[in-house]
N, C-alpha and C. Protein backbone atom coordinates (compact mmCIF):
# COMPACT_ATOMS: atom_id res chain seq x y z
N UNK A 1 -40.09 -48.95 34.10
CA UNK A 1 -41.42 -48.47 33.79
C UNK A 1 -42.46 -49.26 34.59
N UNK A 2 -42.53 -50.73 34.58
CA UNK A 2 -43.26 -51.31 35.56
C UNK A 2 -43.60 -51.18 37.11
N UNK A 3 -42.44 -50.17 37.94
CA UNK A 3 -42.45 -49.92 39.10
C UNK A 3 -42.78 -48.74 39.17
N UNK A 4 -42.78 -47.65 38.16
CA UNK A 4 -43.65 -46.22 37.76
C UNK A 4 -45.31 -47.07 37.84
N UNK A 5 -45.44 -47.36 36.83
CA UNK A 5 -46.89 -47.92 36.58
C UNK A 5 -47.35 -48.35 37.81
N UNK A 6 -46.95 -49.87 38.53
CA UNK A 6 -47.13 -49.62 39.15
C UNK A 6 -47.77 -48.97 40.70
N UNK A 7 -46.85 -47.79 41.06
CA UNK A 7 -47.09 -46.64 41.74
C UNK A 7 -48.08 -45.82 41.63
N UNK A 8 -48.43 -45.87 40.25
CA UNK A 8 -49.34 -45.06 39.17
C UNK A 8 -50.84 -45.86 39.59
N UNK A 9 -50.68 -47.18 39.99
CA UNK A 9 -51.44 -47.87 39.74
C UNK A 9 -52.49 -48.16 38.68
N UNK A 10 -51.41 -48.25 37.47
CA UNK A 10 -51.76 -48.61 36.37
C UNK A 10 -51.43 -49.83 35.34
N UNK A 11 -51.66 -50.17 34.68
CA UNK A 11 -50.96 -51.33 33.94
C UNK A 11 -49.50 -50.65 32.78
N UNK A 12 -48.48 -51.47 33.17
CA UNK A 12 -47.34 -50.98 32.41
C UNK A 12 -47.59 -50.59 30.78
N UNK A 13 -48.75 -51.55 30.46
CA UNK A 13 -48.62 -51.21 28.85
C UNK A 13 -49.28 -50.08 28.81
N UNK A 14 -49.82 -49.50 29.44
CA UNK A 14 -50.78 -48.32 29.28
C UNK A 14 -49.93 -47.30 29.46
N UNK A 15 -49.38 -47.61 30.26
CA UNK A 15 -47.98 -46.31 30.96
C UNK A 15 -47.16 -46.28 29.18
N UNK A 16 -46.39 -47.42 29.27
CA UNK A 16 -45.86 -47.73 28.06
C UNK A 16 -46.87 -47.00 26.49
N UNK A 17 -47.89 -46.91 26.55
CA UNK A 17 -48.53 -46.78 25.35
C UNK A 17 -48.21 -45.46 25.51
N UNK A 18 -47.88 -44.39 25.96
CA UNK A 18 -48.16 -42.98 26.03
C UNK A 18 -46.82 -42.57 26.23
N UNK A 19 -45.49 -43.54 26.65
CA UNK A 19 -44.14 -43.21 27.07
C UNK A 19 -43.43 -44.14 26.55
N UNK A 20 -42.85 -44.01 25.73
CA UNK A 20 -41.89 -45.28 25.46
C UNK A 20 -40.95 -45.42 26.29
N UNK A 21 -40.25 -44.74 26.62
CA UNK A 21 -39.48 -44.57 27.80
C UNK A 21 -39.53 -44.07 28.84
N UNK A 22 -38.68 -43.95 30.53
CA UNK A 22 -38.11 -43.16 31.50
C UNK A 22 -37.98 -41.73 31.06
N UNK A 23 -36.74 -41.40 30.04
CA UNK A 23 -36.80 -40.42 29.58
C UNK A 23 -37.56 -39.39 28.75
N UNK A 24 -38.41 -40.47 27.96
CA UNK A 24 -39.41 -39.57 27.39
C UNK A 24 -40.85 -39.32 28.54
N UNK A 25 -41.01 -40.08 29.71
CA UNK A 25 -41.92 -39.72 30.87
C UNK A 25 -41.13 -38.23 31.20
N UNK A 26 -40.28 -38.56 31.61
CA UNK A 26 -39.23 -37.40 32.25
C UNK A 26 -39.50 -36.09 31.83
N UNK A 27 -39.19 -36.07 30.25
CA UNK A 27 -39.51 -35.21 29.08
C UNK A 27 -40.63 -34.13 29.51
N UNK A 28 -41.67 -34.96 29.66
CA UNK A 28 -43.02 -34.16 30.09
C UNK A 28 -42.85 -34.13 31.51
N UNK A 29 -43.00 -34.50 32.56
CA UNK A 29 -43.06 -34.47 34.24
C UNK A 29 -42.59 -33.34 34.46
N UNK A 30 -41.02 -33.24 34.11
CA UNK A 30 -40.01 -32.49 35.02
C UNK A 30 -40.42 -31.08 34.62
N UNK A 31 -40.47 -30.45 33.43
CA UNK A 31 -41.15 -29.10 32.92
C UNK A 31 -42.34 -28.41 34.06
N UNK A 32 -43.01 -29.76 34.07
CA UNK A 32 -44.29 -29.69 34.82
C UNK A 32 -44.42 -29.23 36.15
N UNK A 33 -43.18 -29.98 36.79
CA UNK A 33 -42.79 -30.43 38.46
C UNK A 33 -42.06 -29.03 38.66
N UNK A 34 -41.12 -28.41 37.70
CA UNK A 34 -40.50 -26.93 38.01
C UNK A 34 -41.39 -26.37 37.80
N UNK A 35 -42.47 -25.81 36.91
CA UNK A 35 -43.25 -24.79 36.85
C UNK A 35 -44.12 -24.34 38.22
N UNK A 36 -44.54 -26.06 38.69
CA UNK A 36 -45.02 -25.89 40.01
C UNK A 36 -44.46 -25.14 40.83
N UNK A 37 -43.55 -25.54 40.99
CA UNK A 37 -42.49 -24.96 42.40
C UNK A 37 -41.80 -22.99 42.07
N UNK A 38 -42.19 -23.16 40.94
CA UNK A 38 -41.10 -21.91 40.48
C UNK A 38 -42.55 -20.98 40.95
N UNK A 39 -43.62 -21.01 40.79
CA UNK A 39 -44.90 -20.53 41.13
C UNK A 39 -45.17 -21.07 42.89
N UNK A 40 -44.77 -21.65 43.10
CA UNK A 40 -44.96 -21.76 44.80
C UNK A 40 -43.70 -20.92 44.87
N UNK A 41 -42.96 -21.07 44.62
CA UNK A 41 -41.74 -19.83 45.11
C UNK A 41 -42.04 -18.26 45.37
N UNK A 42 -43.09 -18.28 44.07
CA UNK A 42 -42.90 -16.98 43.57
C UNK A 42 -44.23 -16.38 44.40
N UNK A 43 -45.09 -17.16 45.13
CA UNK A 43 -46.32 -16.69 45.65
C UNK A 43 -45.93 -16.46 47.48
N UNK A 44 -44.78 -17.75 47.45
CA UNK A 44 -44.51 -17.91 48.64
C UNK A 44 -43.46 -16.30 49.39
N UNK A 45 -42.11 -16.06 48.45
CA UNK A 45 -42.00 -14.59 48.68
C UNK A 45 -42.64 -13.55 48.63
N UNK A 46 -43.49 -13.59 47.40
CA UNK A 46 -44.47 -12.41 47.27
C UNK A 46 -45.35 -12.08 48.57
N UNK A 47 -45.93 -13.37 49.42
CA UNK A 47 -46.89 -12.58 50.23
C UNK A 47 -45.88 -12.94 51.72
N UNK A 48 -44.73 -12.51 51.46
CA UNK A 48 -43.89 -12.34 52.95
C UNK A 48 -42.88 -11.28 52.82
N UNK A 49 -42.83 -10.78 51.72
CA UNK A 49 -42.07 -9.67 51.01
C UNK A 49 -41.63 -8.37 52.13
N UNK A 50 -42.84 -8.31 53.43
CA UNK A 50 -42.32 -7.09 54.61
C UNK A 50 -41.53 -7.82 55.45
N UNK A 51 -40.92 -9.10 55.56
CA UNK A 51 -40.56 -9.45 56.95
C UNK A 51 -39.32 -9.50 56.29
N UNK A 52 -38.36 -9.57 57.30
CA UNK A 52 -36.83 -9.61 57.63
C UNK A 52 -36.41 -10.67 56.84
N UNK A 53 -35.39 -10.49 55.96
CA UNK A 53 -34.77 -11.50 55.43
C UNK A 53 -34.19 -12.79 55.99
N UNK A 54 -33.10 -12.36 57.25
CA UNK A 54 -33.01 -13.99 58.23
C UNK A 54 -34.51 -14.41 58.22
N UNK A 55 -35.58 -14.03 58.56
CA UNK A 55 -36.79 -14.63 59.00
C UNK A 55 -37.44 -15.00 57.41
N UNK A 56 -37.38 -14.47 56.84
CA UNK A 56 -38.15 -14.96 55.52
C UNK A 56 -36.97 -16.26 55.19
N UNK A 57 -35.87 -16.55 55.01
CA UNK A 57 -34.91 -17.21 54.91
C UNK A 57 -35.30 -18.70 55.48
N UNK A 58 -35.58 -18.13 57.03
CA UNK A 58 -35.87 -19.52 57.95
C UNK A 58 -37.02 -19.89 57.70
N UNK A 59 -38.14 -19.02 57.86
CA UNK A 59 -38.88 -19.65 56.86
C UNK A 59 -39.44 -20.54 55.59
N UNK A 60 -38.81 -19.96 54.78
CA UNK A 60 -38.49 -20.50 53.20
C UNK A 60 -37.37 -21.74 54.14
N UNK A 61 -37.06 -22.38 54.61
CA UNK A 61 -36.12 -23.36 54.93
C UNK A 61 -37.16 -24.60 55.60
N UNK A 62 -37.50 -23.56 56.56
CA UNK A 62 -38.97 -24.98 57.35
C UNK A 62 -39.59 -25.21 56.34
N UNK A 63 -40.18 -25.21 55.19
CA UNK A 63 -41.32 -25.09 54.56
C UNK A 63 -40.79 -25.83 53.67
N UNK A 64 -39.67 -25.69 52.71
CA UNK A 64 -39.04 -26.87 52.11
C UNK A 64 -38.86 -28.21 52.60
N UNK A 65 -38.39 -28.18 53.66
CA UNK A 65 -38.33 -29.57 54.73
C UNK A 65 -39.97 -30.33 55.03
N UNK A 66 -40.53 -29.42 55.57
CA UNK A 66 -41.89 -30.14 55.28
C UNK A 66 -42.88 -31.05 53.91
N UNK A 67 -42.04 -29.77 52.84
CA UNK A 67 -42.99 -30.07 51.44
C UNK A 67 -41.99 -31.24 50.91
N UNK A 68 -40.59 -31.37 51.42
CA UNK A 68 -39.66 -32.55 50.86
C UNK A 68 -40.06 -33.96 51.50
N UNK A 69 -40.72 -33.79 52.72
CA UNK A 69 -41.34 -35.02 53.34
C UNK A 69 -42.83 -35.17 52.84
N UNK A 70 -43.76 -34.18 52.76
CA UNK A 70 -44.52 -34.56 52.37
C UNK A 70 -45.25 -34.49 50.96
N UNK A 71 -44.40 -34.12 50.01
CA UNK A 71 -44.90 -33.75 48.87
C UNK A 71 -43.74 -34.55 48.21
N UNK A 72 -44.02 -35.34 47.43
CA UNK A 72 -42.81 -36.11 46.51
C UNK A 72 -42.31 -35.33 45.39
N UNK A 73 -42.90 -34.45 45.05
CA UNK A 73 -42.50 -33.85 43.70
C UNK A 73 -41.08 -32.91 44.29
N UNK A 74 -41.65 -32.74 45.72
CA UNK A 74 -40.17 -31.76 45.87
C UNK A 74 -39.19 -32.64 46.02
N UNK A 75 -39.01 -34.05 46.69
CA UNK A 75 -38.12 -34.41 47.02
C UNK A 75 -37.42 -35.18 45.30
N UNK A 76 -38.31 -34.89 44.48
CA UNK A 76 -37.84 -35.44 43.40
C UNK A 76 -37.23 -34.45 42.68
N UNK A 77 -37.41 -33.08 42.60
CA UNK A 77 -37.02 -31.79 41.79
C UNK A 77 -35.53 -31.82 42.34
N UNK A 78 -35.65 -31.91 43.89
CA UNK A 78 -33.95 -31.83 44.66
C UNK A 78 -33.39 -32.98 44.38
N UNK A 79 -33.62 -34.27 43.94
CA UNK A 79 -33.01 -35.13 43.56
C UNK A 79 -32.06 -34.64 42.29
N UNK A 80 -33.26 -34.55 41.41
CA UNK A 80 -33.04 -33.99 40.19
C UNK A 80 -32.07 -33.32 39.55
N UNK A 81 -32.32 -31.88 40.71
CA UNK A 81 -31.26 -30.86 40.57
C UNK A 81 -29.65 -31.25 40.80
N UNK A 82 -29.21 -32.34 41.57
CA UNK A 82 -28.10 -32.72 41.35
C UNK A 82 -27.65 -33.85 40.22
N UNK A 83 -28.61 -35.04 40.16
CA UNK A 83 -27.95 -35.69 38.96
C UNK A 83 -29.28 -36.50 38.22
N UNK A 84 -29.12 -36.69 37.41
CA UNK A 84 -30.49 -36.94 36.57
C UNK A 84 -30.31 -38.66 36.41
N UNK A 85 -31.11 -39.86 36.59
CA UNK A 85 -31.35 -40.53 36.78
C UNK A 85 -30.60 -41.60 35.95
N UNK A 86 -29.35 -42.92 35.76
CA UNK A 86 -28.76 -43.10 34.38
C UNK A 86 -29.37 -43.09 33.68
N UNK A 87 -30.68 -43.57 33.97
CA UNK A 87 -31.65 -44.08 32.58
C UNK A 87 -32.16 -43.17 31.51
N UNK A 88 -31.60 -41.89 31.78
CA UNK A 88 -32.32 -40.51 31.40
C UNK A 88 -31.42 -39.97 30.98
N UNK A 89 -30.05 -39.94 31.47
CA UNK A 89 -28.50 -39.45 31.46
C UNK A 89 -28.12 -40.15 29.17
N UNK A 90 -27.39 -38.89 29.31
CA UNK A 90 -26.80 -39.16 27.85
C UNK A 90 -25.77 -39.29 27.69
């Protein structure tokens, strides 16, 4: 929690006052972090919906690679999606 905070640039007890835990941060974030993306998905096909599937494909491929370097939430959702963190794990 101290290296969240941190990042956060906040004081741990404050982080701590609102999360007792990793997992209960998690709890709320991750809901948050998919809704995002499931709505960038869904805006991102919608307005390419006439072009060619290989090309919408490669597309949708560059655009992940970019948002995984520059957007942390993606590179954290793809983390995610394979194994969930021990500290969070049951």
């Amino acid at each position: 929690m101290a290296r969240i905070a941190k990042e956060l640039g906040i004081w741990k007890h404050s982080l701590s006052y609102h999360f007792s835990s990793k997992k209960d941060l998690l709890i709320v974030v991750y809901p948050e972090k998919v809704k995002e993306e499931v709505a960038f998905n869904k805006d991102f096909f919608e307005s390419r919906k006439h072009m060619p599937a290989k090309n919408l494909i490669y597309d949708f491929l560059k655009e992940t690679q970019v948002r995984f370097h520059a957007m942390p939430n993606v590179a954290f959702l793809q983390a995610m999606s394979f194994k969930a963190p021990a500290e969070v794990s049951d």
